[in-house]
C-alpha atoms as a PDB file:
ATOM      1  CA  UNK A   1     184.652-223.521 132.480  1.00  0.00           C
ATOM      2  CA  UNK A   2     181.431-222.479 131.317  1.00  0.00           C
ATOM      3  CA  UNK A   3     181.663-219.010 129.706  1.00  0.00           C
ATOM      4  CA  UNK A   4     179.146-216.402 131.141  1.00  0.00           C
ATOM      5  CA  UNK A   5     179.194-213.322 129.251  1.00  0.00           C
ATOM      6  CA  UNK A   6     176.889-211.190 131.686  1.00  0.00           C
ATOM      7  CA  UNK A   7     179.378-211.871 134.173  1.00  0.00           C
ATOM      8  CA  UNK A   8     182.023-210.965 131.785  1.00  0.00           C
ATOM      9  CA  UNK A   9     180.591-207.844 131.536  1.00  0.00           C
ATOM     10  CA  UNK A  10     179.910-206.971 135.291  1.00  0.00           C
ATOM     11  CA  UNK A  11     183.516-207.560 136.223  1.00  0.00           C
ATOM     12  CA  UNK A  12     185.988-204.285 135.186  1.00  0.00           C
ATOM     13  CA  UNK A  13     188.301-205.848 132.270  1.00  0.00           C
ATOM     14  CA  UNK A  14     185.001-207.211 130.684  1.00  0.00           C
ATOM     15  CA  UNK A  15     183.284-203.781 130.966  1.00  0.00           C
ATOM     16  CA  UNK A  16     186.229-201.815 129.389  1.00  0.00           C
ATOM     17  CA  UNK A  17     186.634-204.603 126.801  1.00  0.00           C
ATOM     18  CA  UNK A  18     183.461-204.244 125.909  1.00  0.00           C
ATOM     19  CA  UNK A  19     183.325-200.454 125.851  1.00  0.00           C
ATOM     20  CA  UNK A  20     186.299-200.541 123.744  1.00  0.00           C
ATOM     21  CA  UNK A  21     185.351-202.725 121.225  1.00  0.00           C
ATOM     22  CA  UNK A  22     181.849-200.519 121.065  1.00  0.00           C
ATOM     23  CA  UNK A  23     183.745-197.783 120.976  1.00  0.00           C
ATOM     24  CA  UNK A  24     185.685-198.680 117.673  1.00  0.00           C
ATOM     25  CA  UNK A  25     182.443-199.807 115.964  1.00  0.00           C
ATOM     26  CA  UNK A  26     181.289-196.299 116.377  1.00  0.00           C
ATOM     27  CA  UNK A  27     183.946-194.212 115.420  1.00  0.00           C
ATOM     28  CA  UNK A  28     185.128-196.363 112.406  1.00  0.00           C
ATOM     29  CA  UNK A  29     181.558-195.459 111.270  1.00  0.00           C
ATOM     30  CA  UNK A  30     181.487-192.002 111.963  1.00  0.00           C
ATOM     31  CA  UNK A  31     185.151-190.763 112.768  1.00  0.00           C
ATOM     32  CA  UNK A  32     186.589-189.724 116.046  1.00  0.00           C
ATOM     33  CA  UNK A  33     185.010-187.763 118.786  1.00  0.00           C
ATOM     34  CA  UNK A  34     186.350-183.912 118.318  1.00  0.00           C
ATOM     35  CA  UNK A  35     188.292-183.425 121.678  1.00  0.00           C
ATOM     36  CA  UNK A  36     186.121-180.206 121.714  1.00  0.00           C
ATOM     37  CA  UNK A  37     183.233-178.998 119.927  1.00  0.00           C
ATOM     38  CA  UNK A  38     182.966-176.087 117.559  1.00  0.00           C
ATOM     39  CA  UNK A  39     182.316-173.077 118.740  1.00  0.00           C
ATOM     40  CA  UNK A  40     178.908-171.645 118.129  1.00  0.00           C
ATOM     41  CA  UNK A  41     178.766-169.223 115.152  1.00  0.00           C
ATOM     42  CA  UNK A  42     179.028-165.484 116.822  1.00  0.00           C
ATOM     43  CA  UNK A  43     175.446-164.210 116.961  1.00  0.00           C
ATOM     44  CA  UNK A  44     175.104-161.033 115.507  1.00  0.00           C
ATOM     45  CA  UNK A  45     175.127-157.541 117.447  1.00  0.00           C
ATOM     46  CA  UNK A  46     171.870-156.354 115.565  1.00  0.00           C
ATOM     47  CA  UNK A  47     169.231-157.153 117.469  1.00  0.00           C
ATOM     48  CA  UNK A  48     166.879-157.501 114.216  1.00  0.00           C
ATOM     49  CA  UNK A  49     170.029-159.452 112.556  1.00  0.00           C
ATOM     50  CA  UNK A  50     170.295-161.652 115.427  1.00  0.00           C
ATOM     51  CA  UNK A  51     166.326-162.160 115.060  1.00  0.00           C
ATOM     52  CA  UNK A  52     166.116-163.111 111.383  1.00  0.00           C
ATOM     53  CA  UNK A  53     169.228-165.544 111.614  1.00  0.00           C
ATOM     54  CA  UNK A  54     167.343-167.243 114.381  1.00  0.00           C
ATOM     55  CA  UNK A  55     164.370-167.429 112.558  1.00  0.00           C
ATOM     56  CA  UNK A  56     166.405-169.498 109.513  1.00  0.00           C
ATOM     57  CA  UNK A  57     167.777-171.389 112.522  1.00  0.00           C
ATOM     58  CA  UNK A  58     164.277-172.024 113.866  1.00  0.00           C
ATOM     59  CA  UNK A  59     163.157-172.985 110.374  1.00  0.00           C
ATOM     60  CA  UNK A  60     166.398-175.676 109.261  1.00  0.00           C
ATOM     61  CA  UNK A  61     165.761-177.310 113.338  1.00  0.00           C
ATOM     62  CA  UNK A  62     161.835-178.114 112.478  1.00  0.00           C
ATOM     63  CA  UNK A  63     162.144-179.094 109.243  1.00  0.00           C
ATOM     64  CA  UNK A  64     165.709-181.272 110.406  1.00  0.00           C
ATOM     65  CA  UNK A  65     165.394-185.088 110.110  1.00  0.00           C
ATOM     66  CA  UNK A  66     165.336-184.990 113.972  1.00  0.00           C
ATOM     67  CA  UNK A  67     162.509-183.114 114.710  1.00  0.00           C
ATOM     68  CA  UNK A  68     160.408-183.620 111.552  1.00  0.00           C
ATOM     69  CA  UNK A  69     157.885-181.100 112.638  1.00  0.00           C
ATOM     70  CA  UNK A  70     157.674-178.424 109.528  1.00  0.00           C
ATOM     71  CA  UNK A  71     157.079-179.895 105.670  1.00  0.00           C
ATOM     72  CA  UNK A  72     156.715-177.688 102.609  1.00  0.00           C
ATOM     73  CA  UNK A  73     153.427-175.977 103.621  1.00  0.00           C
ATOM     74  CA  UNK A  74     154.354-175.265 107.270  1.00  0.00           C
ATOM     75  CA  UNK A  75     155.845-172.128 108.378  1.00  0.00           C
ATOM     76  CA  UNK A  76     157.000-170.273 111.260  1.00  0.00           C
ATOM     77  CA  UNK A  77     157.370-166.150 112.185  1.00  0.00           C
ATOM     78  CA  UNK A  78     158.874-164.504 114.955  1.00  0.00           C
ATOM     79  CA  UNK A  79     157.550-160.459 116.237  1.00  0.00           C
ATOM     80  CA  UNK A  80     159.966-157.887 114.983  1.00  0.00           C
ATOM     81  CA  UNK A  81     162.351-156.660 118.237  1.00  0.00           C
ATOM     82  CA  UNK A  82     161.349-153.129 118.040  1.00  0.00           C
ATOM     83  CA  UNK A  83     158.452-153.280 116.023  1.00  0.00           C
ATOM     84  CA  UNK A  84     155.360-154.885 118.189  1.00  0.00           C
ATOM     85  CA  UNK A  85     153.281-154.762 114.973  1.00  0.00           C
ATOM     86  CA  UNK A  86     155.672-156.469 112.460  1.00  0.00           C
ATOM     87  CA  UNK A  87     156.965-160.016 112.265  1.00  0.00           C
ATOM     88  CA  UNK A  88     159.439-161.897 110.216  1.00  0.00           C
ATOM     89  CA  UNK A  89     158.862-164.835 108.083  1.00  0.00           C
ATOM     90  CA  UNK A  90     159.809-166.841 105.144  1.00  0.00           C
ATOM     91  CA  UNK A  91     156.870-167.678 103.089  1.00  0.00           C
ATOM     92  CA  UNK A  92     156.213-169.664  99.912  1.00  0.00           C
ATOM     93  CA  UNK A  93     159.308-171.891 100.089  1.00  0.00           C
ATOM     94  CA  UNK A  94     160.150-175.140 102.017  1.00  0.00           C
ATOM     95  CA  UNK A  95     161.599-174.767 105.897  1.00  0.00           C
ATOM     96  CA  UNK A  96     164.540-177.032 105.109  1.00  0.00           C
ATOM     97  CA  UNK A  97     165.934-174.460 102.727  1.00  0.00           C
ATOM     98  CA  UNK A  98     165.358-171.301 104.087  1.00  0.00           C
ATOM     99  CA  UNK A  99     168.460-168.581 104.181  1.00  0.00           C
ATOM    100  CA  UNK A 100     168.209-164.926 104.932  1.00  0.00           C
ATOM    101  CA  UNK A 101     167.775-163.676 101.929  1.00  0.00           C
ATOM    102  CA  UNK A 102     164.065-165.684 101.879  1.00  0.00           C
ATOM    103  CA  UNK A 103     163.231-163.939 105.377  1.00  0.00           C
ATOM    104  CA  UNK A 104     160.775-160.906 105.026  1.00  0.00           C
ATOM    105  CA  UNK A 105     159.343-158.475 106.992  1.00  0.00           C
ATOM    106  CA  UNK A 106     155.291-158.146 107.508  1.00  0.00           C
ATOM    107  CA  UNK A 107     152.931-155.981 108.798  1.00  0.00           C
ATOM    108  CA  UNK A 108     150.475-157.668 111.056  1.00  0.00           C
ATOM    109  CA  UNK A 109     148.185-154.754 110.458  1.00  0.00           C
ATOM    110  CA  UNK A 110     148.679-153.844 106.904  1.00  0.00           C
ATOM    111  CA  UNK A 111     149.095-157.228 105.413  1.00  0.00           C
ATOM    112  CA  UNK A 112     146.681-158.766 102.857  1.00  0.00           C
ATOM    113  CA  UNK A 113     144.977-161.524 102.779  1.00  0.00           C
ATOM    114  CA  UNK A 114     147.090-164.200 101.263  1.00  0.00           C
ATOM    115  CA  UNK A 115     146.508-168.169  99.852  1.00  0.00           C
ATOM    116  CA  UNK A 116     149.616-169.322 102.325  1.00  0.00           C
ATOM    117  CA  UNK A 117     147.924-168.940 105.937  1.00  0.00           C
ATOM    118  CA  UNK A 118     149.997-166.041 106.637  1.00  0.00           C
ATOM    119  CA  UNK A 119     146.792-163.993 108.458  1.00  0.00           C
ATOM    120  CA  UNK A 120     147.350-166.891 110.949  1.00  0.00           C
ATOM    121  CA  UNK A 121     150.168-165.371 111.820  1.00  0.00           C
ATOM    122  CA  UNK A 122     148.682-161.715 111.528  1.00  0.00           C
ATOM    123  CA  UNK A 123     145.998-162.146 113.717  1.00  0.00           C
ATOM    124  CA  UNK A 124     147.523-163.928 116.588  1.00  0.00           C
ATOM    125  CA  UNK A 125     150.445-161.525 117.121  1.00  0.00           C
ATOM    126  CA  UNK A 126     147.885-158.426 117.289  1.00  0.00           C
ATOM    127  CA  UNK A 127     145.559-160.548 119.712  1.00  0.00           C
ATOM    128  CA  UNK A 128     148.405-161.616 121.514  1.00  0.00           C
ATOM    129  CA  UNK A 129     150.610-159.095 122.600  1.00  0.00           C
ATOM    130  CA  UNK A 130     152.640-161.513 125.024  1.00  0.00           C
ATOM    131  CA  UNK A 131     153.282-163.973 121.862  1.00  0.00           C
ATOM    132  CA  UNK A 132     156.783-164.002 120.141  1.00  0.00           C
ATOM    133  CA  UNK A 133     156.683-166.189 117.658  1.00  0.00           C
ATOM    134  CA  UNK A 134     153.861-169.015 116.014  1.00  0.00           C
ATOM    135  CA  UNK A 135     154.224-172.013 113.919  1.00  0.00           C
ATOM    136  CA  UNK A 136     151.559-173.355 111.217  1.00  0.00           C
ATOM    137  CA  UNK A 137     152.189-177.123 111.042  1.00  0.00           C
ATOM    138  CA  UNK A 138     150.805-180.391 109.900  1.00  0.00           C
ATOM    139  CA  UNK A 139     152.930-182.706 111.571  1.00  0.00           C
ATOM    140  CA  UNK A 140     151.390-186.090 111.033  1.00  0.00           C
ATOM    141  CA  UNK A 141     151.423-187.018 114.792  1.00  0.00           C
ATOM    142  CA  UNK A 142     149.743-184.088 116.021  1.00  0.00           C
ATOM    143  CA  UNK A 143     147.287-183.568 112.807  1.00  0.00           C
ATOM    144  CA  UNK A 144     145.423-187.324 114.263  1.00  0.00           C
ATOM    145  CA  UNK A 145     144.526-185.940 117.210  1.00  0.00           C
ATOM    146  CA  UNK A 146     142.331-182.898 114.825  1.00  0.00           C
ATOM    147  CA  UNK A 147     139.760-185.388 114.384  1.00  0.00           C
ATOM    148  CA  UNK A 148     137.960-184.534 117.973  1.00  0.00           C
ATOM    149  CA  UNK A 149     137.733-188.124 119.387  1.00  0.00           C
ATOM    150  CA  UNK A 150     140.958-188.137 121.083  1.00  0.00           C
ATOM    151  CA  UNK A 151     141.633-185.165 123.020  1.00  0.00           C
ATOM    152  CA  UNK A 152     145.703-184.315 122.814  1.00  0.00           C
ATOM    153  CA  UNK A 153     146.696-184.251 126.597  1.00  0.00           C
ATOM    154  CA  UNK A 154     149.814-184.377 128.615  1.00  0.00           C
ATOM    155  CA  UNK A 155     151.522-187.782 129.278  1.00  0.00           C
ATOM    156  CA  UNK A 156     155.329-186.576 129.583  1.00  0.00           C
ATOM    157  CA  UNK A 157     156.719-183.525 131.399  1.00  0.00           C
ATOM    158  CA  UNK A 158     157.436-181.595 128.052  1.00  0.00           C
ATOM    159  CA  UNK A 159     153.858-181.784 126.997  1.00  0.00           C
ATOM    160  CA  UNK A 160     153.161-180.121 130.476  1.00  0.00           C
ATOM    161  CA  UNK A 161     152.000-176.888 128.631  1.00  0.00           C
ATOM    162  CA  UNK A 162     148.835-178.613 127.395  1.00  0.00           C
ATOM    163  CA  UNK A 163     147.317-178.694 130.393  1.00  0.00           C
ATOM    164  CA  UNK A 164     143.912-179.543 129.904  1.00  0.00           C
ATOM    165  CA  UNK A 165     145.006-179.708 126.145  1.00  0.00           C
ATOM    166  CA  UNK A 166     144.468-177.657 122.943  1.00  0.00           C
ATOM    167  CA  UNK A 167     141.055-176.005 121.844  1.00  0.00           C
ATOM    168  CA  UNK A 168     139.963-177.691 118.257  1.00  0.00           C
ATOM    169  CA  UNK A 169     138.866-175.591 115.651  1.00  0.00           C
ATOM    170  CA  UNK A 170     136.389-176.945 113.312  1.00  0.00           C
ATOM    171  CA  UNK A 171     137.719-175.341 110.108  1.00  0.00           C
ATOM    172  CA  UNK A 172     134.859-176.905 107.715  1.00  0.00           C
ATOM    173  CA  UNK A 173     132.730-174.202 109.196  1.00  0.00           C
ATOM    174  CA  UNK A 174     134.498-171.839 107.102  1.00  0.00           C
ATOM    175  CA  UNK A 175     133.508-170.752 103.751  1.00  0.00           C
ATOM    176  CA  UNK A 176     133.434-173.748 101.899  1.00  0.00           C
ATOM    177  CA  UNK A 177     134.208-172.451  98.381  1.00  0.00           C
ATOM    178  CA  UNK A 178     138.211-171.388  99.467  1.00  0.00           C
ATOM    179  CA  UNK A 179     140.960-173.608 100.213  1.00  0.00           C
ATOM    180  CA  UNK A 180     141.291-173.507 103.978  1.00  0.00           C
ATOM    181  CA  UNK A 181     144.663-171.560 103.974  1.00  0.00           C
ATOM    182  CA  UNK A 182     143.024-168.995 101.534  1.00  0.00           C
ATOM    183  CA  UNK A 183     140.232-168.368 103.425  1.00  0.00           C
ATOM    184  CA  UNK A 184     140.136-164.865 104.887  1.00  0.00           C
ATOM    185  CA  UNK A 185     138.259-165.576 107.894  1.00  0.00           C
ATOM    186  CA  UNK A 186     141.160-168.192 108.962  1.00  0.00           C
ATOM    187  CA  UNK A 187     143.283-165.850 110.966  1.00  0.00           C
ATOM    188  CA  UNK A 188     140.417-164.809 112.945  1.00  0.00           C
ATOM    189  CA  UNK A 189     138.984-167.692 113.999  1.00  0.00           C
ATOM    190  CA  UNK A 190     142.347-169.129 114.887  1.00  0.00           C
ATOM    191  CA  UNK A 191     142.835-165.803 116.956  1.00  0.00           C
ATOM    192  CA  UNK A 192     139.660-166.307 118.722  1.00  0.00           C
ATOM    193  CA  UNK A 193     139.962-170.281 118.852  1.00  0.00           C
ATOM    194  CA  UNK A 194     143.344-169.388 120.550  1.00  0.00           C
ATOM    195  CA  UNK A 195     142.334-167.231 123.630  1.00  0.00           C
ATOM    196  CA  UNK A 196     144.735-167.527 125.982  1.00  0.00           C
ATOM    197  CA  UNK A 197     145.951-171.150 125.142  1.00  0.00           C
ATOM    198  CA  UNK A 198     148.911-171.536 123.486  1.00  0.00           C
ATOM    199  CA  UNK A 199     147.687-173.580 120.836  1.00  0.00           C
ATOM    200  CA  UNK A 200     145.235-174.362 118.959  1.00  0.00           C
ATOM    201  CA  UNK A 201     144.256-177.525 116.185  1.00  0.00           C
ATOM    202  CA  UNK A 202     143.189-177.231 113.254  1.00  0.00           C
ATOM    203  CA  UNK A 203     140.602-180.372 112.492  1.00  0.00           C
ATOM    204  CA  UNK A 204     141.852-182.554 109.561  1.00  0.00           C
ATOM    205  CA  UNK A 205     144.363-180.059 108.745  1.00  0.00           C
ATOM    206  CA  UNK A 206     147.283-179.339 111.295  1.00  0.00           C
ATOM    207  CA  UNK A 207     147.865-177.073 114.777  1.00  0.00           C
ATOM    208  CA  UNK A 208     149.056-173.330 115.225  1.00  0.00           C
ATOM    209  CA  UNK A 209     151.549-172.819 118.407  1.00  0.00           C
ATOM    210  CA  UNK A 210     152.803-170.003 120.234  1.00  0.00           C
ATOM    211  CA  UNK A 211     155.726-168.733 122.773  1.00  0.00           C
ATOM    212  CA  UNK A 212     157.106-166.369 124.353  1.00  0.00           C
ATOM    213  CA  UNK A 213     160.496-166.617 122.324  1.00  0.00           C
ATOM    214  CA  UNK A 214     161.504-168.798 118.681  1.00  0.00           C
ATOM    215  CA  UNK A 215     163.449-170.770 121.502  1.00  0.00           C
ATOM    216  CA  UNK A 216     160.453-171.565 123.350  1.00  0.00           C
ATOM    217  CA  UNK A 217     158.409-172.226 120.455  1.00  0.00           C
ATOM    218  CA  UNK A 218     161.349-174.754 118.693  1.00  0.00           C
ATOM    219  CA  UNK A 219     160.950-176.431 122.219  1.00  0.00           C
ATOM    220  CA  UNK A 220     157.619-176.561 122.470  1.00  0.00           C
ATOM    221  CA  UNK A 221     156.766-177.969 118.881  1.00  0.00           C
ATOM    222  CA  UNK A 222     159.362-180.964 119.807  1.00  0.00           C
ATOM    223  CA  UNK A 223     157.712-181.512 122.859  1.00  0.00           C
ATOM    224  CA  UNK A 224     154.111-181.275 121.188  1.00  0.00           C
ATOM    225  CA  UNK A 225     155.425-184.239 118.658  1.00  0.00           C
ATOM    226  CA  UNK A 226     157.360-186.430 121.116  1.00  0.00           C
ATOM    227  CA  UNK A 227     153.831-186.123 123.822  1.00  0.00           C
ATOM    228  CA  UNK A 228     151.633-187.017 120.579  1.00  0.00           C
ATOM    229  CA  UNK A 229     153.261-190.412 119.705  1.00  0.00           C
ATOM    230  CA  UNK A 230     153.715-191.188 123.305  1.00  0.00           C
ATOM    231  CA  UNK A 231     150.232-190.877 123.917  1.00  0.00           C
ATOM    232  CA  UNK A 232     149.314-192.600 120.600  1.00  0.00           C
ATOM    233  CA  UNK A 233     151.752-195.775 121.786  1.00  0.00           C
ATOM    234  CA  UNK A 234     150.364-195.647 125.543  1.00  0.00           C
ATOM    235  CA  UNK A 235     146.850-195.765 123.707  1.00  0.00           C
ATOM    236  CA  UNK A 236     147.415-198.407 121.770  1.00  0.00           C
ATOM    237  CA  UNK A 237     149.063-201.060 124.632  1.00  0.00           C
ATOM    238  CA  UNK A 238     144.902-200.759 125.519  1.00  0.00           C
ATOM    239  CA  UNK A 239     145.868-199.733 128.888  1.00  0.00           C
ATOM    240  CA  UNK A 240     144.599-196.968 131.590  1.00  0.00           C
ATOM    241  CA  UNK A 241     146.999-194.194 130.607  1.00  0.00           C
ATOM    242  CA  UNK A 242     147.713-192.066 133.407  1.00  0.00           C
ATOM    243  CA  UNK A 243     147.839-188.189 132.104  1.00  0.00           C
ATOM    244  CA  UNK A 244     150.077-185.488 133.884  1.00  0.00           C
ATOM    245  CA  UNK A 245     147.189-183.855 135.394  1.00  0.00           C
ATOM    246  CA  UNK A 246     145.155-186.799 136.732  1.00  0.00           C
ATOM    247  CA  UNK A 247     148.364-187.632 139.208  1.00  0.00           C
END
């Protein structure tokens, strides 16, 4: 008779033939499935051990093929366990390739003013007491909604956190002669752009994030990426889009 491979497929045998032959296509490519995953790497019992591991964690996930959210200019920090005025970073080098020995401690209140953006960082953590860790980024994405005619707003459930979406700071008001990451009045007006958002974007030149936790914040930069080219592709199918909070 007349062969119909949809029904093929809807009857058992097909399905299993078919999930077979899938299945050998796959793992010819990539080898068999472990019958159980490695175990996760012990975490260490220092709590400020634990903290800088996480943060070379946090920085190899956002700068991982997958997410795609750090580049060689971004960086992220997380506050010191025990020491609300300190935070550790890894400055001056590429996320992707970031090990402990690259992760230093700085003082929020002490530090200098610096040509990598690091008073970002400074000047959130002592305006925000409740913050954890914050991310510098220019994640393509995000950085075309810094241009004020779009407004960045929630579409998908992880973007939820925008709410109304992210305050824009107009970074051209600084002082024109400095580099924008060299310009000591950046951390400031970040801090002050920031309030109580958890975000804020940076026009023409990227968006500054915080959390509650390096977990939170790796979570919430995916999020921010995945909402931003939703939103972008919704836009451009010229259709009503229908935001989180207009439902």
């Amino acid at each position: 008779g007349t062969r119909n491979p949809r029904a093929l497929t809807q009857e058992p045998a097909g399905r299993d033939r078919t999930w077979e032959s899938l299945k050998r296509a796959v793992t010819k490519a990539t080898g068999p499935v472990p019958a159980a995953p490695p175990p996760d790497p012990a975490k260490p019992s220092d709590p400020i051990e634990a903290t800088r591991r996480d943060l070379v964690l946090a920085n190899r996930v956002l700068a991982s093929d997958e997410l795609r959210i750090l580049d060689t200019l971004g960086h992220v920090s997380v506050r010191h366990p025990s020491d609300a005025n300190s935070y550790f970073i890894a400055p001056g080098l590429a996320a992707g390739m970031v090990t402990l020995r690259d992760v230093v401690q700085r003082n929020a209140t002490a530090a200098e003013v610096d040509g990598q953006g690091l008073s970002i960082h400074d000047e959130v953590y002592k305006a925000r007491p409740d913050v954890k860790a914050v991310l510098y980024a220019r994640t393509p994405e995000i950085v075309a909604f810094t241009d004020g005619t779009m407004k960045l707003r929630p579409v998908v459930n992880g973007g939820a956190f925008l709410a109304e979406g992210l305050p824009l700071l107009n970074v051209t008001t600084l002082d024109p002669q400095q580099p924008v990451l060299s310009n000591p009045a950046l951390g400031r007006a970040v801090a002050n752009a920031l309030g109580m958002s958890p975000g804020v974007l940076l026009s023409g030149h990227g968006f500054v994030l915080t959390a509650g936790s390096i977990y939170n914040l790796v979570d919430r930069a995916h999020s921010l990426r995945l909402n931003a080219r939703i939103q972008q592709q919704a836009l451009a199918l010229r259709g009503r889009v229908t935001y989180l909070n207009d439902r």
